[in-house]
Each structure stands twice: as C-alpha cells, then as structure tokens.
C-alpha atoms as a PDB file:
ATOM      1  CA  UNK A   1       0.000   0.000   0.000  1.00  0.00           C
ATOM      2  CA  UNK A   2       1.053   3.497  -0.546  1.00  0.00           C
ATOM      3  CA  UNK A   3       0.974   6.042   1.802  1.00  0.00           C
ATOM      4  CA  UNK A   4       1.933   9.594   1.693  1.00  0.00           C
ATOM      5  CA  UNK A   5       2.015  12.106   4.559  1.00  0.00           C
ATOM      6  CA  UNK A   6       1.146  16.132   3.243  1.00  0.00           C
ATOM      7  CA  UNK A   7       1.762  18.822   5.529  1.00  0.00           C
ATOM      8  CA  UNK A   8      -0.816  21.240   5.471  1.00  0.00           C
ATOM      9  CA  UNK A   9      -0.827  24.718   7.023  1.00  0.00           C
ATOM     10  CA  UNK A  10      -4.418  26.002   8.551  1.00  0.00           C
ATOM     11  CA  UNK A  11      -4.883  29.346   6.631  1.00  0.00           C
ATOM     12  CA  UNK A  12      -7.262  30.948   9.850  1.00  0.00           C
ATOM     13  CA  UNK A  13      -4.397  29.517  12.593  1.00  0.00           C
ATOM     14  CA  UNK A  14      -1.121  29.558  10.640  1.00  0.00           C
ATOM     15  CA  UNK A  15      -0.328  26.113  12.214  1.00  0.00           C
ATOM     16  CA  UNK A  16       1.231  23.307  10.352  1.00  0.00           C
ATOM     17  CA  UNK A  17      -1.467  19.576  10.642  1.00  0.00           C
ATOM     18  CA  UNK A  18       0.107  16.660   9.387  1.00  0.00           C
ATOM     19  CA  UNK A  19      -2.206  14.584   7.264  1.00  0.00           C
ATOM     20  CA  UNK A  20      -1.779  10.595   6.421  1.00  0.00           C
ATOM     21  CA  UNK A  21      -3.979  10.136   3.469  1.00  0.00           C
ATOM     22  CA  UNK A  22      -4.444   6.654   2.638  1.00  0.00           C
ATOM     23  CA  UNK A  23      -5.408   4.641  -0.848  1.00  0.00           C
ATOM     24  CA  UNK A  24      -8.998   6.077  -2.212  1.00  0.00           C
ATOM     25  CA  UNK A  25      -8.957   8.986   0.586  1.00  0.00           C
ATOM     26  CA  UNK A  26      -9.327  12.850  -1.008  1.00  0.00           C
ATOM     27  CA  UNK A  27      -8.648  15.453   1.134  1.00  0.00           C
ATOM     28  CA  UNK A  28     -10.237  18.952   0.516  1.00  0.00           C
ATOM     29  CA  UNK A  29     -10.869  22.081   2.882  1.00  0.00           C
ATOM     30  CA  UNK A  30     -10.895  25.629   1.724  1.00  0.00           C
ATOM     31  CA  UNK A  31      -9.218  26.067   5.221  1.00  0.00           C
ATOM     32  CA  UNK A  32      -5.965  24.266   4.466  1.00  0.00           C
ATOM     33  CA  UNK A  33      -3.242  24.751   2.548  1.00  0.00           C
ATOM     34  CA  UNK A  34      -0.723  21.797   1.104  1.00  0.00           C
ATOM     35  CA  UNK A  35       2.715  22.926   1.500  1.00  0.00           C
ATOM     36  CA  UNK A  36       5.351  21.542  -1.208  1.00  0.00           C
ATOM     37  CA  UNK A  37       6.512  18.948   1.098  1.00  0.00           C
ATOM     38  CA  UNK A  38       5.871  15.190   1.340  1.00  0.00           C
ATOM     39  CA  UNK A  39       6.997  11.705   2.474  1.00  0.00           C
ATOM     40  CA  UNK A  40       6.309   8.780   0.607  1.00  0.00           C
ATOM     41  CA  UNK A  41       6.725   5.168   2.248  1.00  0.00           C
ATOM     42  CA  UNK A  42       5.914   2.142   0.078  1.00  0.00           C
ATOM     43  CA  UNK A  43       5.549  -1.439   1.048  1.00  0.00           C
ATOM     44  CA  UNK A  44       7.141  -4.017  -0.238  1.00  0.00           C
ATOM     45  CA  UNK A  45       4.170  -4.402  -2.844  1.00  0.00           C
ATOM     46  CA  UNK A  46       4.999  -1.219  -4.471  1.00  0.00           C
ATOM     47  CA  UNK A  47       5.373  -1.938  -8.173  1.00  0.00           C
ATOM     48  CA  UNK A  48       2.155  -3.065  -8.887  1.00  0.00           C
ATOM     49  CA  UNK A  49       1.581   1.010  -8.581  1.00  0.00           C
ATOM     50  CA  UNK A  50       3.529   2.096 -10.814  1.00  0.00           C
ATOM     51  CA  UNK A  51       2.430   2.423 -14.406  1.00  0.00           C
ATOM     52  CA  UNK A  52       5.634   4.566 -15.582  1.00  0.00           C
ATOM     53  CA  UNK A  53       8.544   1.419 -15.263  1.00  0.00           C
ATOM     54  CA  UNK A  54       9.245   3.664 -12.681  1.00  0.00           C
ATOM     55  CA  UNK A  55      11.150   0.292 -10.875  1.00  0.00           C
ATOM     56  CA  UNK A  56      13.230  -0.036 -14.073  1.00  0.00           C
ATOM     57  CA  UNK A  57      14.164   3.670 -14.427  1.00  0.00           C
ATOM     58  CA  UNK A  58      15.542   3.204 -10.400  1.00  0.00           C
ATOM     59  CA  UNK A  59      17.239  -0.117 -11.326  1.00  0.00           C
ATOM     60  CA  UNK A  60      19.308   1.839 -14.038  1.00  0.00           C
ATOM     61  CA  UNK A  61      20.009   4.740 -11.931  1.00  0.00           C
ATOM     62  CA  UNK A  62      21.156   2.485  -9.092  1.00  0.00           C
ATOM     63  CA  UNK A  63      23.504   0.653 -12.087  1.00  0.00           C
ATOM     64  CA  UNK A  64      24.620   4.014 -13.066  1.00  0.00           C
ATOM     65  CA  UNK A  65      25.372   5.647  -9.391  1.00  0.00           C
ATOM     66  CA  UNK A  66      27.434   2.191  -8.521  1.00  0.00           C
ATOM     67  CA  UNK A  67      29.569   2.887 -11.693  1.00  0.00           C
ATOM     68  CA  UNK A  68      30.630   6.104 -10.558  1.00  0.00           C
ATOM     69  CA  UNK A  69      32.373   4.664  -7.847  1.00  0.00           C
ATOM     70  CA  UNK A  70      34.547   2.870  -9.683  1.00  0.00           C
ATOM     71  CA  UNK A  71      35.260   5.214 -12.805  1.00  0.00           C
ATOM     72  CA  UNK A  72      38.210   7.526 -14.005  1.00  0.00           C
ATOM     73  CA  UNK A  73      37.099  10.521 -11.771  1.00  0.00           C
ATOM     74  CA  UNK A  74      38.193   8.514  -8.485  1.00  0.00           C
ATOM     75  CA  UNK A  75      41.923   8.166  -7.426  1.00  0.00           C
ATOM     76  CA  UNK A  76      44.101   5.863  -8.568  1.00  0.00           C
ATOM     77  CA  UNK A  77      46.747   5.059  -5.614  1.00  0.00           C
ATOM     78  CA  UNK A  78      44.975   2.451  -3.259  1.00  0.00           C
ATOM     79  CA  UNK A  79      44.644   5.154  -0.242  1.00  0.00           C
ATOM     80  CA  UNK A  80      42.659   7.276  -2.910  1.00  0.00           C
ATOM     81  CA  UNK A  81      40.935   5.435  -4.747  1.00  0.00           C
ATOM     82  CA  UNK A  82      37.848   6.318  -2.824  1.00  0.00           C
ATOM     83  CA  UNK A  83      38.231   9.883  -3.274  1.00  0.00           C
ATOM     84  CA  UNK A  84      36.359  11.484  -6.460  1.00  0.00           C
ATOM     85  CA  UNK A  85      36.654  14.766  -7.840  1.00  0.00           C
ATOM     86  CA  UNK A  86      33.324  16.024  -6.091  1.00  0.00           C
ATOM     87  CA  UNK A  87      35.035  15.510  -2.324  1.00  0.00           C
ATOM     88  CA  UNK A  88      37.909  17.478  -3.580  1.00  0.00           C
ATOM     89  CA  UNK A  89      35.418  20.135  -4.337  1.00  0.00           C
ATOM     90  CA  UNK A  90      33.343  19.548  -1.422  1.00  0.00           C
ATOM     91  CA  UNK A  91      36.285  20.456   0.403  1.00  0.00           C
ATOM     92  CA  UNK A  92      36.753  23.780  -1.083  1.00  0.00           C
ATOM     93  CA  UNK A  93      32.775  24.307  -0.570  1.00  0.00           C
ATOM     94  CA  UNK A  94      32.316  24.316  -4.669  1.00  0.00           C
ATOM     95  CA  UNK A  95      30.316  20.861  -4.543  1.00  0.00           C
ATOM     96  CA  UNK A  96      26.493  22.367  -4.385  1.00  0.00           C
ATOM     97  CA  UNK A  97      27.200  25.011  -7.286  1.00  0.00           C
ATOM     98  CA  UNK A  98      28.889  22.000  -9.324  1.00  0.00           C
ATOM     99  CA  UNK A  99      26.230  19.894  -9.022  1.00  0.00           C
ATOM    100  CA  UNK A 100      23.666  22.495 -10.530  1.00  0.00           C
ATOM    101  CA  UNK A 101      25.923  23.251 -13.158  1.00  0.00           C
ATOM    102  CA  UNK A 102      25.589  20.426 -14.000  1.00  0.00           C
ATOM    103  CA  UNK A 103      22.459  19.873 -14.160  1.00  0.00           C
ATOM    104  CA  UNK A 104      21.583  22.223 -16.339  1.00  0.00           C
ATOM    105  CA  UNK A 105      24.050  21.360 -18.340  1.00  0.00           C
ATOM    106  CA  UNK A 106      23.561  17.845 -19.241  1.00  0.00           C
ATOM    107  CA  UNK A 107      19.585  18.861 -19.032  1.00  0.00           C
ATOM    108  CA  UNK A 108      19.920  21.130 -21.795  1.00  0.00           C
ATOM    109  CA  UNK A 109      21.998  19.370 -24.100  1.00  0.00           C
ATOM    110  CA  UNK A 110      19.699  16.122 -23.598  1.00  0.00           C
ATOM    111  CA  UNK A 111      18.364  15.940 -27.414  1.00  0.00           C
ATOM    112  CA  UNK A 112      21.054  17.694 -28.768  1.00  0.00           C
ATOM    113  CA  UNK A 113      24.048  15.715 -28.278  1.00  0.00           C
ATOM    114  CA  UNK A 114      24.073  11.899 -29.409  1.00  0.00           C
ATOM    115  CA  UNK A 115      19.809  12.477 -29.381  1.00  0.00           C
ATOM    116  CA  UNK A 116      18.050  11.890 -26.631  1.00  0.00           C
ATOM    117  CA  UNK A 117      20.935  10.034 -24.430  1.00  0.00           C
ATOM    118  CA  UNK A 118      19.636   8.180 -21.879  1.00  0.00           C
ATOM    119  CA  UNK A 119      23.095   8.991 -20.093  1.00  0.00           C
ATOM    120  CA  UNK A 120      22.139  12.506 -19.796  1.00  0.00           C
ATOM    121  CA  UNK A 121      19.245  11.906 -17.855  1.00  0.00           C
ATOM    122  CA  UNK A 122      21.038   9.621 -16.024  1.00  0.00           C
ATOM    123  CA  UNK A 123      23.788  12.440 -15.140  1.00  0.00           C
ATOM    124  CA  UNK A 124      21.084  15.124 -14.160  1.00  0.00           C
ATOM    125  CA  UNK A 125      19.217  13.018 -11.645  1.00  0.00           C
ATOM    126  CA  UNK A 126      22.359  11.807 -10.527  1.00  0.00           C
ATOM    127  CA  UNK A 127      23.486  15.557  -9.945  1.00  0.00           C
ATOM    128  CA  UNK A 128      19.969  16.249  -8.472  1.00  0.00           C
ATOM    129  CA  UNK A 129      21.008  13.460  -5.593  1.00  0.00           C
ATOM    130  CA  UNK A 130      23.847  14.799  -5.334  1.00  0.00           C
ATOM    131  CA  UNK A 131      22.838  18.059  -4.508  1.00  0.00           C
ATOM    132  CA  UNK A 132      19.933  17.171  -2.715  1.00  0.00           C
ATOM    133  CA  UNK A 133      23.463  15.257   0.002  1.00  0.00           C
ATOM    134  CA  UNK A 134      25.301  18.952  -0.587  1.00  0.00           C
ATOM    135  CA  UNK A 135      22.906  21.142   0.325  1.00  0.00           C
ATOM    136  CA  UNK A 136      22.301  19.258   3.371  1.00  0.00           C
ATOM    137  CA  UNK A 137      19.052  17.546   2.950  1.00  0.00           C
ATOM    138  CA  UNK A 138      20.803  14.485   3.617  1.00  0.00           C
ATOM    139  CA  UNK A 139      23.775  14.784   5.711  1.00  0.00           C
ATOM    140  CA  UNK A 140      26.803  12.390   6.661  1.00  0.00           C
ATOM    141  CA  UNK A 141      29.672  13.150   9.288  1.00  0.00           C
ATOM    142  CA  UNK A 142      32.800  13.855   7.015  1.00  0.00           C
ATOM    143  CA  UNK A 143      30.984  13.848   3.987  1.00  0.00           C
ATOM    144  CA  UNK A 144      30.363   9.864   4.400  1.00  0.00           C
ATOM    145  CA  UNK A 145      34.007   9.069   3.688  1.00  0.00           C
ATOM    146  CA  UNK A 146      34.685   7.312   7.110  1.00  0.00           C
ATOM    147  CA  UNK A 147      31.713   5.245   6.452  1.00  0.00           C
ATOM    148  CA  UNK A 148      32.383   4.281   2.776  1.00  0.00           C
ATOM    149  CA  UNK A 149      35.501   3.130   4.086  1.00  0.00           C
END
C-alpha cells in the first residue's frame, strides 16, 4: 500500500497539521493549505503502482550511481581510490554550485548531443542526488568518507 504524509498549514491559525492520506482517501478544505513537502513510504508491494517502469528507471540509476564509484574521476593510488573529484570540491565548498551546473548542463543538451541520451538523464538526476546530500538535505559526518571506508 502506498501512503503519503502532506503537511498542510491552517490558513485561519497559521499552524502546520500533518495529514496521512491513505489509498482512495481525497482530502479537501478551503481552510488548508498543502505545503510543497511530502513523504512517501511504500511497502514491499509497491510496483504493482507504478504504471511509468518507474522500478526499471531506479534499477538503471542504481547501475549508473554504482559505476561512478569505480570510474576515471576517483583516485588511482589504493589510499585514494575512494576519493572522487566532487570531495575534492566539497572540500573547497564548490560541490552544491557544481552539481547544478551540472544539471543544467547535461539537461539542456539532452536531445542535442548523441539524441536523446539516456546517459544525460542519467547524469542530471544523478546531480539532483547529489545536490539534494550537498545542500544538506541528507547529511553524513565527514561527507560519508569514514563510512564508505
């Protein structure tokens, strides 16, 4: 079953209500409003949902995350080679601003160059996660290289 949480804010009080809105439920009030944010948890059922191969497109984004760990941009001396380019400018606090260059830039030349590359969709979301991790949404202690260790 899917379930999603919406975080509404009472337009009379100005307080935030947290809402779990369940399969087949609407929700409508003229006295709330839906902020932009939202959790999603899925069960293990979850693909039977999705009409969009929405499971495949994760599958090759998961194949194309795991072989950036392993590609040209990481070092090449054993006590680097789990160091890429992006920690080196994480360190000089460039890493955000990179990954929205980015972005945009494989995001506008999707259809362009080599047609419409699957790769370059594959870079931008990649990018997106990334920057989602660098602008702190999702946070590690030391960037997460004592854990990937």
């Amino acid at each position: 079953m899917i379930k999603w949480m919406l975080i509404s804010k009472c337009l009379l009080t100005k307080k935030h209500n947290p809402d779990i809105i369940g399969e087949g439920k609407k929700v409508s009030s003229l006295f709330f409003m839906i902020d932009s944010t939202f959790t999603i948890t899925m069960s293990e059922t979850k693909n039977h949902f999705w009409k969009y191969n929405e499971e495949n497109i994760l599958k090759d984004i998961e194949d194309y995350v795991v072989s950036t760990y392993g590609s040209h941009y990481c070092g090449h001396e054993n006590e680097y080679s789990d160091i890429q380019t992006i920690d080196l400018m994480a360190a000089k606090g460039l890493a955000a601003d990179f990954c929205q260059a980015n972005i945009l830039k494989y995001g506008s030349r999707y259809g362009d160059k080599d047609g419409h590359n699957k790769r370059d969709l594959l870079k931008v979301i990649h990018y997106a996660m990334l920057l989602l991790h660098f602008d702190r949404h999702y946070s590690r202690t030391d960037n997460g290289l004592s854990e990937f260790r």
